[in-house]
C-alpha atoms as a PDB file:
ATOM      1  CA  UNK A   1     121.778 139.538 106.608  1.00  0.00           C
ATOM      2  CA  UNK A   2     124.359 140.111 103.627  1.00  0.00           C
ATOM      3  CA  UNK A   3     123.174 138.219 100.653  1.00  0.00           C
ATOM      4  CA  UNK A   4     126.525 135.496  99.637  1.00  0.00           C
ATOM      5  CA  UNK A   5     126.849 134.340  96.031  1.00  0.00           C
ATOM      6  CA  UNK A   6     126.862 130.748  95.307  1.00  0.00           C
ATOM      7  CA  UNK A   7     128.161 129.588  91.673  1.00  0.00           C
ATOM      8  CA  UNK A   8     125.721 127.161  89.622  1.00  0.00           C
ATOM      9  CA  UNK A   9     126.262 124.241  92.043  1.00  0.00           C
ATOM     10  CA  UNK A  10     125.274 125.932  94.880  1.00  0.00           C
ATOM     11  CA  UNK A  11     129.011 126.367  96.284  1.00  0.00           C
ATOM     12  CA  UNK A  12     130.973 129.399  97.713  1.00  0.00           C
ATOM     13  CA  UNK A  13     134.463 129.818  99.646  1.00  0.00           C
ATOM     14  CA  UNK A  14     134.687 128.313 103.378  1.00  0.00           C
ATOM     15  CA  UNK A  15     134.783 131.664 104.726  1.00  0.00           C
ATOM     16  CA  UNK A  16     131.484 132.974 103.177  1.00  0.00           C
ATOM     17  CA  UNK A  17     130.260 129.535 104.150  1.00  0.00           C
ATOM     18  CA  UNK A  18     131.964 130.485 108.180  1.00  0.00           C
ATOM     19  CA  UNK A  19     129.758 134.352 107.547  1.00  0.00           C
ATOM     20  CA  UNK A  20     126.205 132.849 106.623  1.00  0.00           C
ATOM     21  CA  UNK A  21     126.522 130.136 109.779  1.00  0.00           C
ATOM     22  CA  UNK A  22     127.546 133.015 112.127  1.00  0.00           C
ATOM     23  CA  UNK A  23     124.295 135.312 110.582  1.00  0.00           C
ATOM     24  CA  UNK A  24     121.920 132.587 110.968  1.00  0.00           C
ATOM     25  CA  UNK A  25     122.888 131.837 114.274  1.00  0.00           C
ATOM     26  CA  UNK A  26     122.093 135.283 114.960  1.00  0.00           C
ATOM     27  CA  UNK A  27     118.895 135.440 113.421  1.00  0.00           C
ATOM     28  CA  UNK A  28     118.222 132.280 115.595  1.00  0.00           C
ATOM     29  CA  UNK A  29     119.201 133.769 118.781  1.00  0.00           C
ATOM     30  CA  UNK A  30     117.475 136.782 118.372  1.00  0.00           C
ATOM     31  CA  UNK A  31     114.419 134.610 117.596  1.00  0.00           C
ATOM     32  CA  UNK A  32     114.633 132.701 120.650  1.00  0.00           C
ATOM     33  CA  UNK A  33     115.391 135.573 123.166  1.00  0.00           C
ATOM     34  CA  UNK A  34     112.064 137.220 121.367  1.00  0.00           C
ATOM     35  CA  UNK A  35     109.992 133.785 122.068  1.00  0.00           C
ATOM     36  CA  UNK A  36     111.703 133.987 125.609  1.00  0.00           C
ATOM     37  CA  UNK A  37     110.531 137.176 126.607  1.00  0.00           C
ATOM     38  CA  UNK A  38     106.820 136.578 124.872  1.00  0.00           C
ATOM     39  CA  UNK A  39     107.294 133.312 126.919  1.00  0.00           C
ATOM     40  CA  UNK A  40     107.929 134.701 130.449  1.00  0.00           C
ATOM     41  CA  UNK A  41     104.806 136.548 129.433  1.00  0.00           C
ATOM     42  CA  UNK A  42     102.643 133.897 128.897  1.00  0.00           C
ATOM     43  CA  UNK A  43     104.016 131.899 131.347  1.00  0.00           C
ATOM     44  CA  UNK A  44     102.810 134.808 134.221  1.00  0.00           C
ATOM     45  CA  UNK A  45      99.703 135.431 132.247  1.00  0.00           C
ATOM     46  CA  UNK A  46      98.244 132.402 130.956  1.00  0.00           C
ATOM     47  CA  UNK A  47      98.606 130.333 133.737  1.00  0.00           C
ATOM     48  CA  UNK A  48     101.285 128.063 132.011  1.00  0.00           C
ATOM     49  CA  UNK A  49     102.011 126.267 135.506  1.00  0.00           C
ATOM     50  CA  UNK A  50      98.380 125.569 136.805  1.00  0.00           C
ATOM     51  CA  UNK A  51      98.061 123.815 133.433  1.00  0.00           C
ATOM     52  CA  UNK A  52     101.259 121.602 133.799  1.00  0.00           C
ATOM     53  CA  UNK A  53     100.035 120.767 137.176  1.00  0.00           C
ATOM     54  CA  UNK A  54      96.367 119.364 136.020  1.00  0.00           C
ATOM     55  CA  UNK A  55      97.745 115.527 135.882  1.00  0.00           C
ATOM     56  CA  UNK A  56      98.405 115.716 140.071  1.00  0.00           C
ATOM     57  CA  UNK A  57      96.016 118.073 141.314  1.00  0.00           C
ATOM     58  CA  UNK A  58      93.284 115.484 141.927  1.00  0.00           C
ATOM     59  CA  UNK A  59      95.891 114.101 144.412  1.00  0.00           C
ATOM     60  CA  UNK A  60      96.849 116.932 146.052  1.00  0.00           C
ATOM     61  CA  UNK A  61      95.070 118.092 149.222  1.00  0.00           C
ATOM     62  CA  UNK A  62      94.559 121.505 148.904  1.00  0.00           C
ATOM     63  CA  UNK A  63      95.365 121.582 145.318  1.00  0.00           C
ATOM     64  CA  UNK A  64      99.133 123.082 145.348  1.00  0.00           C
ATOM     65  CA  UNK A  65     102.547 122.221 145.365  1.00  0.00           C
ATOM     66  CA  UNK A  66     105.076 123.280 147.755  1.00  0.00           C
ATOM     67  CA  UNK A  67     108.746 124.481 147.475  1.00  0.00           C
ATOM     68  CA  UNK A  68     111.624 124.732 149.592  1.00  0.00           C
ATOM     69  CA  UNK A  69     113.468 127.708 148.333  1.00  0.00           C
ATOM     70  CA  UNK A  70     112.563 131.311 147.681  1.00  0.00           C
ATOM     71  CA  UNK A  71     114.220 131.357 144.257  1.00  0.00           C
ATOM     72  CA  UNK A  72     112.675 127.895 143.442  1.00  0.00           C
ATOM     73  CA  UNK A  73     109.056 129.503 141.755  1.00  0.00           C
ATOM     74  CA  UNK A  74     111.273 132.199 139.956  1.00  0.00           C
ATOM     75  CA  UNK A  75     113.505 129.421 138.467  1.00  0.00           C
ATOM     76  CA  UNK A  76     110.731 126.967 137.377  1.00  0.00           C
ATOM     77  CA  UNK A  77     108.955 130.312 135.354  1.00  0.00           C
ATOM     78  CA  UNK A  78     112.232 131.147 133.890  1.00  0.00           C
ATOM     79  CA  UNK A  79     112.717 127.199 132.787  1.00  0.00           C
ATOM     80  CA  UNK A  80     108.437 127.167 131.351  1.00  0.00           C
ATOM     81  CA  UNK A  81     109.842 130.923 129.865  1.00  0.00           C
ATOM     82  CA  UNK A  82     112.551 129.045 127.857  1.00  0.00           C
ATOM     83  CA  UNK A  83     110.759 126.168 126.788  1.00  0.00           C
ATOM     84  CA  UNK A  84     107.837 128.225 125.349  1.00  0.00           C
ATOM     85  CA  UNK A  85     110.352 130.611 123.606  1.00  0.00           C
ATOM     86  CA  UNK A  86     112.172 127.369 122.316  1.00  0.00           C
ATOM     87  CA  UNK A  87     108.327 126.325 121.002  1.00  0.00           C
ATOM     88  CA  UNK A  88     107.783 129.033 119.473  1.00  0.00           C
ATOM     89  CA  UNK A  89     111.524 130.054 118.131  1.00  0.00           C
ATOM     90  CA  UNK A  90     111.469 126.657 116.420  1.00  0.00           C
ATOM     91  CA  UNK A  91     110.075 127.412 113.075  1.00  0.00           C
ATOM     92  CA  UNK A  92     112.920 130.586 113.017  1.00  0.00           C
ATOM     93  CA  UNK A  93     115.620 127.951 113.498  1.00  0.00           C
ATOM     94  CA  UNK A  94     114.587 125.246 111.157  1.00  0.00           C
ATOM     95  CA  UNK A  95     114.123 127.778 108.602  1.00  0.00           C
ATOM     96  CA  UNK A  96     117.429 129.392 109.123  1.00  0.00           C
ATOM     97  CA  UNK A  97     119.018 126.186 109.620  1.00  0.00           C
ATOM     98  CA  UNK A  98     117.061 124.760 106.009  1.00  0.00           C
ATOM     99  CA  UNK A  99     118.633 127.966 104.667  1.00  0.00           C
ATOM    100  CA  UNK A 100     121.742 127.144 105.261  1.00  0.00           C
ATOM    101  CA  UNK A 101     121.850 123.244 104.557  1.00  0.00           C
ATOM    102  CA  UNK A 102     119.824 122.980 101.609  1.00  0.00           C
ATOM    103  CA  UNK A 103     122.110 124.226  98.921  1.00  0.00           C
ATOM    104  CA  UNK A 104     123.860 120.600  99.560  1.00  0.00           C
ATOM    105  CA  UNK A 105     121.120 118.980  99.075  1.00  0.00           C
ATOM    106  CA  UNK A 106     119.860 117.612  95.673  1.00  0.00           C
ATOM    107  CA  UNK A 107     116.417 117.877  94.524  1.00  0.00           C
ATOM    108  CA  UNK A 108     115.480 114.437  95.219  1.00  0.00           C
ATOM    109  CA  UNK A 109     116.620 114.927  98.714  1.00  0.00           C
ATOM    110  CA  UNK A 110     114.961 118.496  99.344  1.00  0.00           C
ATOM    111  CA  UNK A 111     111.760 116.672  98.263  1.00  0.00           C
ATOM    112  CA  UNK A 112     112.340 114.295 101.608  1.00  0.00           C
ATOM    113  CA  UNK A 113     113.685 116.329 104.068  1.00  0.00           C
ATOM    114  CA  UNK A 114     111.212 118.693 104.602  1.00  0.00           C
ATOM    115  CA  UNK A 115     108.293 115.810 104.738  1.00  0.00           C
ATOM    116  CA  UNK A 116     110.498 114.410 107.261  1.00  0.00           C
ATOM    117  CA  UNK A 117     111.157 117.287 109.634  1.00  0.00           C
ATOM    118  CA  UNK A 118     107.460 117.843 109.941  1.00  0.00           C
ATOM    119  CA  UNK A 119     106.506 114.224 110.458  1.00  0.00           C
ATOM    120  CA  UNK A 120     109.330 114.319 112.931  1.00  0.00           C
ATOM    121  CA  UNK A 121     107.855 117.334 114.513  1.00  0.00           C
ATOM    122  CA  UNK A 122     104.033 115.633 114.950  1.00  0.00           C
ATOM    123  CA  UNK A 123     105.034 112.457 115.909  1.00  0.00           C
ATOM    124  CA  UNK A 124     107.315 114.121 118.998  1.00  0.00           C
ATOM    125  CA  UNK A 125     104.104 116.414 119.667  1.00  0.00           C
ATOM    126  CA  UNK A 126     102.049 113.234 119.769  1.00  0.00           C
ATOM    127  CA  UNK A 127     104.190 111.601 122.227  1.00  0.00           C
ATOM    128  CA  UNK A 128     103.931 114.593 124.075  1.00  0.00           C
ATOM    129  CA  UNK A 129      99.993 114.963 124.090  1.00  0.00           C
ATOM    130  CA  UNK A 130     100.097 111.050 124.818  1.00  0.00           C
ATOM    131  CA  UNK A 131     102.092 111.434 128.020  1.00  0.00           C
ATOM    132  CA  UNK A 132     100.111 114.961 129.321  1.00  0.00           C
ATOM    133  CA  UNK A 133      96.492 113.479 128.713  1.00  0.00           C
ATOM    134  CA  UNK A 134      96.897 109.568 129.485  1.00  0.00           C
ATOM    135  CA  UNK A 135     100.392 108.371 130.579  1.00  0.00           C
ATOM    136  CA  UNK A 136     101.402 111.174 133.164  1.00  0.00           C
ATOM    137  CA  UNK A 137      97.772 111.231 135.183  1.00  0.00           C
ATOM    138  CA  UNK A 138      97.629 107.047 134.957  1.00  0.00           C
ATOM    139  CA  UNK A 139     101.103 106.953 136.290  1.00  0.00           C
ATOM    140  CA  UNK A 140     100.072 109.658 139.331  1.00  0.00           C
ATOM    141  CA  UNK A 141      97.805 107.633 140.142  1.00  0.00           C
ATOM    142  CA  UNK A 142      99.094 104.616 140.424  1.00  0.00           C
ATOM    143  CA  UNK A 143     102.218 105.455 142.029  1.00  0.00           C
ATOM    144  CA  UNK A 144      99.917 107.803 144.634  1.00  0.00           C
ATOM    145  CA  UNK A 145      97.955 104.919 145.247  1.00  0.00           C
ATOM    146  CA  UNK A 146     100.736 102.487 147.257  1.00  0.00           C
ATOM    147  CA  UNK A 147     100.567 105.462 149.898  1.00  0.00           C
ATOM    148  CA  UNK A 148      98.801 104.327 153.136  1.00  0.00           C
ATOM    149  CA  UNK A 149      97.903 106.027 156.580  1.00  0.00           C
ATOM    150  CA  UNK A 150     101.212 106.251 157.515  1.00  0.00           C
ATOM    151  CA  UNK A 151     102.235 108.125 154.860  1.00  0.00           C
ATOM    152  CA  UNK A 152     101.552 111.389 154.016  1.00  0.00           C
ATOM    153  CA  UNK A 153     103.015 113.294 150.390  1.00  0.00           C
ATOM    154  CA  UNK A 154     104.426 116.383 150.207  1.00  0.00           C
ATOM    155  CA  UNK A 155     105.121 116.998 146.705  1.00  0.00           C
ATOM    156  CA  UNK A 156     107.623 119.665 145.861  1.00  0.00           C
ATOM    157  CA  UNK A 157     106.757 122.005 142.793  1.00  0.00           C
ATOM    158  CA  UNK A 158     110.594 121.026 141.806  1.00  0.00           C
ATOM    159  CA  UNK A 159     110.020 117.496 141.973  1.00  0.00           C
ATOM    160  CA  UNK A 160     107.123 117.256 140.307  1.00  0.00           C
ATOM    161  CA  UNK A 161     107.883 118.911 137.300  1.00  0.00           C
ATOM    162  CA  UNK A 162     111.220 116.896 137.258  1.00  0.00           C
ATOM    163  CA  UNK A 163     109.120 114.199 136.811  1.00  0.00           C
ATOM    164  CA  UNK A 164     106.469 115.179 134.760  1.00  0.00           C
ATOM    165  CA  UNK A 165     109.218 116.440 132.070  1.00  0.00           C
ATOM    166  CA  UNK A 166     111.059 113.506 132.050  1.00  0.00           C
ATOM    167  CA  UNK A 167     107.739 111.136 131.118  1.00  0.00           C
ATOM    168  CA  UNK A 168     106.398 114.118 128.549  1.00  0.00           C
ATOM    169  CA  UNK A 169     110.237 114.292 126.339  1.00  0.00           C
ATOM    170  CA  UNK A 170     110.742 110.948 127.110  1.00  0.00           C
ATOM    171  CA  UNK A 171     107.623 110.272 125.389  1.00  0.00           C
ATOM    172  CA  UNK A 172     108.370 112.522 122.402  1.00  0.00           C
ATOM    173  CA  UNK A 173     111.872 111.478 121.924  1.00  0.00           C
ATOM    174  CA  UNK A 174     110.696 107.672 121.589  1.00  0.00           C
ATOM    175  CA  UNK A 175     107.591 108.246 119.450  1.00  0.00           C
ATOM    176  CA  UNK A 176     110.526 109.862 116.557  1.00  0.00           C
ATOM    177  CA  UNK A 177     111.202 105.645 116.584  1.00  0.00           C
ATOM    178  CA  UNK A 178     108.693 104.800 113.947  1.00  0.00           C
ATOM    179  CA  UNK A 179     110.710 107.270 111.571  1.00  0.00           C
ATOM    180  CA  UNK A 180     113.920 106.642 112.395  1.00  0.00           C
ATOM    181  CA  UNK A 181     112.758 102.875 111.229  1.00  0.00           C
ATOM    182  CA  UNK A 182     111.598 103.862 107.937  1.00  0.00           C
ATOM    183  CA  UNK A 183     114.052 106.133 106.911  1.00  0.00           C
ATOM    184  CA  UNK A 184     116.098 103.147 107.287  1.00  0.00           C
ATOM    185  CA  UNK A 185     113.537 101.075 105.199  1.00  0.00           C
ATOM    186  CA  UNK A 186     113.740 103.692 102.638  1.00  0.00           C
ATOM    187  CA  UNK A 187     117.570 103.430 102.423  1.00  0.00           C
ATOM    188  CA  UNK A 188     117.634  99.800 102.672  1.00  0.00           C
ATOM    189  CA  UNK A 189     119.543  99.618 105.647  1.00  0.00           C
ATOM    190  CA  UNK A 190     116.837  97.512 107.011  1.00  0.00           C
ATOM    191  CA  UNK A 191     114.017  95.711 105.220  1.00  0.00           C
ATOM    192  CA  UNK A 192     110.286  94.958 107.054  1.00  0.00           C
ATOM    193  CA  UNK A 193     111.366  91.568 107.317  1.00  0.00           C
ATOM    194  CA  UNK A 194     114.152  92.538 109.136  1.00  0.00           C
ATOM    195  CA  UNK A 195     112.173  94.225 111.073  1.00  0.00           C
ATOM    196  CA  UNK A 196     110.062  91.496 111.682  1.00  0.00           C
ATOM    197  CA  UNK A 197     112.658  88.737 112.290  1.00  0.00           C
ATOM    198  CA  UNK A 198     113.889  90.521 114.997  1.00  0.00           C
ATOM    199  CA  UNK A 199     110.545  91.342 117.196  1.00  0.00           C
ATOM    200  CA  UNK A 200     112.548  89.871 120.210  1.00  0.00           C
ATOM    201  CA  UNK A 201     115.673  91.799 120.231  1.00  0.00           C
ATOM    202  CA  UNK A 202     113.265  94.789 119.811  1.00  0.00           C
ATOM    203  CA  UNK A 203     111.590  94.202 122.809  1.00  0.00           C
ATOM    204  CA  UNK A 204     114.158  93.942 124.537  1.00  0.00           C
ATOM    205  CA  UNK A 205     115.842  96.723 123.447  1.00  0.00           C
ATOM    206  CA  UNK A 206     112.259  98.622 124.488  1.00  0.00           C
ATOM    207  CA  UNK A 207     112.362  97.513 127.895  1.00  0.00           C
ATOM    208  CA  UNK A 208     116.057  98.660 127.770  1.00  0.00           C
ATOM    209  CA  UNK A 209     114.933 102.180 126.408  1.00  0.00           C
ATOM    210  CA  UNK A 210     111.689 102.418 128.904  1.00  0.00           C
ATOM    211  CA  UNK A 211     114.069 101.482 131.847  1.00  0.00           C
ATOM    212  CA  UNK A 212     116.814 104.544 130.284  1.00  0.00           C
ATOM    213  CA  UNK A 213     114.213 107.245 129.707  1.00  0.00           C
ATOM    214  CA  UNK A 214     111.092 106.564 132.108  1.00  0.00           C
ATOM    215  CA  UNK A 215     111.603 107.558 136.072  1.00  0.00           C
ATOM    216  CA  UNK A 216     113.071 104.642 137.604  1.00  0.00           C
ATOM    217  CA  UNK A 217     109.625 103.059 138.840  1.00  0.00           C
ATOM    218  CA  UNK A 218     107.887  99.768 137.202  1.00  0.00           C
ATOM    219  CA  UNK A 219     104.690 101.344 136.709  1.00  0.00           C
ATOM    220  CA  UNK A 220     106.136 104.185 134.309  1.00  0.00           C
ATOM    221  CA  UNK A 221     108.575 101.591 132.246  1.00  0.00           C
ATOM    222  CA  UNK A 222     105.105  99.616 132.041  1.00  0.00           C
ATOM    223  CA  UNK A 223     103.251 102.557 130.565  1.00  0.00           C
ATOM    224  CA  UNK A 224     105.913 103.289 127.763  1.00  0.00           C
ATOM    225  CA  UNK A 225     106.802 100.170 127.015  1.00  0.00           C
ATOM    226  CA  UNK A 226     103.501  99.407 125.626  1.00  0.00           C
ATOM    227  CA  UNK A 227     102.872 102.454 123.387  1.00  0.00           C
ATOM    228  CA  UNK A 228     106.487 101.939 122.054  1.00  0.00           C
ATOM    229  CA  UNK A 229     105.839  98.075 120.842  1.00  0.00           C
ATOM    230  CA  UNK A 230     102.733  98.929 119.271  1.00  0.00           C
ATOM    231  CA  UNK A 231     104.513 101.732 117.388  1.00  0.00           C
ATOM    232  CA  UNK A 232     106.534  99.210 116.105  1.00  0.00           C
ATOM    233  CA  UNK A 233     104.359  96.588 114.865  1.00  0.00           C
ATOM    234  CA  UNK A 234     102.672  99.717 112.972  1.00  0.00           C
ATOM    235  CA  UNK A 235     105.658 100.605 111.660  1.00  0.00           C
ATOM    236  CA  UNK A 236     106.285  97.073 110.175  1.00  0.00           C
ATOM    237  CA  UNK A 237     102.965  97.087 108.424  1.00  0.00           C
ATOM    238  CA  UNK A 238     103.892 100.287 107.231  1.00  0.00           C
ATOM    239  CA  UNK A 239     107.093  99.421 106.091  1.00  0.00           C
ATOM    240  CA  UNK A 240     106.121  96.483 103.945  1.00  0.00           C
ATOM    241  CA  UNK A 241     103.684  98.332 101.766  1.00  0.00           C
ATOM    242  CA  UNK A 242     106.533 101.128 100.772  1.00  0.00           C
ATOM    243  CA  UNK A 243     108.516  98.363  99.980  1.00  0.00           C
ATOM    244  CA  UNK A 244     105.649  96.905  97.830  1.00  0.00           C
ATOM    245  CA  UNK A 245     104.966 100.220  96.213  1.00  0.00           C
ATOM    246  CA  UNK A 246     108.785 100.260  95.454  1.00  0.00           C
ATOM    247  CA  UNK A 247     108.852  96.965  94.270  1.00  0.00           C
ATOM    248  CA  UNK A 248     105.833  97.922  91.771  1.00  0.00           C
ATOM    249  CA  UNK A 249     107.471 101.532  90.789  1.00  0.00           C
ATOM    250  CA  UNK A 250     110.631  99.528  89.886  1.00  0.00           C
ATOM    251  CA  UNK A 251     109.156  96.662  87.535  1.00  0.00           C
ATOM    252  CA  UNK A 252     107.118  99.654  85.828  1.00  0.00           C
ATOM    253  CA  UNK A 253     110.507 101.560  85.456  1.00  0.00           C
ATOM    254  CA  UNK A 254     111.929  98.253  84.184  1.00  0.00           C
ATOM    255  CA  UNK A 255     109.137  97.530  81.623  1.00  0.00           C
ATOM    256  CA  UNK A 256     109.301 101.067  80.279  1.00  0.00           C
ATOM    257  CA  UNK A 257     112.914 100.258  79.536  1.00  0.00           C
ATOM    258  CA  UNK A 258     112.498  96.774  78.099  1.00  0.00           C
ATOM    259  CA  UNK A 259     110.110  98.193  75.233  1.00  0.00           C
ATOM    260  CA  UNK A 260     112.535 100.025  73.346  1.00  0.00           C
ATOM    261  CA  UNK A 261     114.899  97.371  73.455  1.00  0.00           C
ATOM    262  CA  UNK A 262     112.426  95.012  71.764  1.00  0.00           C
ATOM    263  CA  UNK A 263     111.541  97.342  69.342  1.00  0.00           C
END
């Protein structure tokens, strides 16, 4: 990639600017058709599928899914191909994308960001784990359980993984809530009082959220909407001691200032 020239502040014309977006977009596709080829490997090799499908096999019969089109088996590797290569892409992009955003950035703010992105990053992996190990097989079983003698499943590979990606992302998108909140503490958008004050109204908009992002059963809104509230009442707790750290760092700035002026 051509190296560009920035002037003390970290500036440089729009179209050098327009050059170093269109080389690190490059650099990230070429990263991510390299993790999609590695992916298709693993995928094929590994066994990606069978270990996807652990949550349902103890309810299926002979231990399989079935599918209804020729192409459908090709076209669910190719989609676990992509979202492998898009796992392990990722740290490409954000560092071409830091790269490229954090010559705006002043120091104070390059000192946050970074923490940030990578407490973004473990908190949507642990919303992720959450929903593969406990959620997704509590919810299968459940939902497998209001079958009776009449009824017999037949559970489509395409279906099921419908499903069972809608609970997992669903699951990491809403665990990046706790953040969201404190960034906003930080900023003081919001205070933990705030937050606190209006317990209801987040509930409600919880249920709302579950209702959005969950498959449309009770038993699934159920399972995230619990998780999600106790998120938040750890995030209030959390958010009043930064603001009593803050409070502390701020009469010790103050004091250091009112010394001099005595004197």
């Amino acid at each position: 990639m051509p190296r560009f020239k920035r002037n003390e502040r970290g500036e440089m014309p729009f179209l050098d600017h327009l050059e170093e977006m269109r080389w690190r977009l490059i650099w990230s596709l070429l990263a991510l058709t390299v993790g999609f080829v590695i992916g298709f490997v693993l995928v094929d090799q590994l066994n990606v599928m069978g270990l996807l499908m652990r949550p349902i096999a103890p309810q299926l019969a002979g231990g399989k899914l079935f599918f209804t089109s020729p192409i459908e088996p090709f076209m669910i590797t190719l989609k676990l191909a992509f979202f492998v290569g898009l796992v392990l892409a990722s740290p490409v992009i954000i560092w071409q994308l830091w790269k490229f955003l954090s010559p705006a950035l002043y120091e104070k703010e390059r000192r946050i960001v970074l923490p940030v992105a990578m407490a973004a990053v473990l908190l949507f992996l642990a919303g992720v784990f959450m929903a593969y190990l406990l959620i997704l097989p509590m919810a299968i079983k459940v939902l497998f359980g209001f079958q009776s003698q009449s009824l017999q499943p037949i559970v489509t590979a395409k279906e099921y993984f419908a499903f069972a990606s809608q609970v997992v992302i669903a699951f990491g998108a809403i665990f990046e809530l706790p953040l969201v909140l404190l960034i906003l503490v930080y900023l003081r958008v919001i205070s933990a009082s705030f937050l606190s004050r209006n317990r209801r109204f987040a509930i409600a908009g919880n249920a709302f959220l579950s209702m959005v992002l969950a498959p449309p059963d009770l038993i699934s809104m159920t399972l995230m909407m619990v998780p999600v509230q106790l998120l938040y009442e750890i995030t209030v707790v959390v958010a009043r001691i930064m603001e009593r750290r803050r409070a502390r760092a701020e009469a010790a700035a103050g004091d250091e200032v009112a010394v001099p002026g005595e004197l």
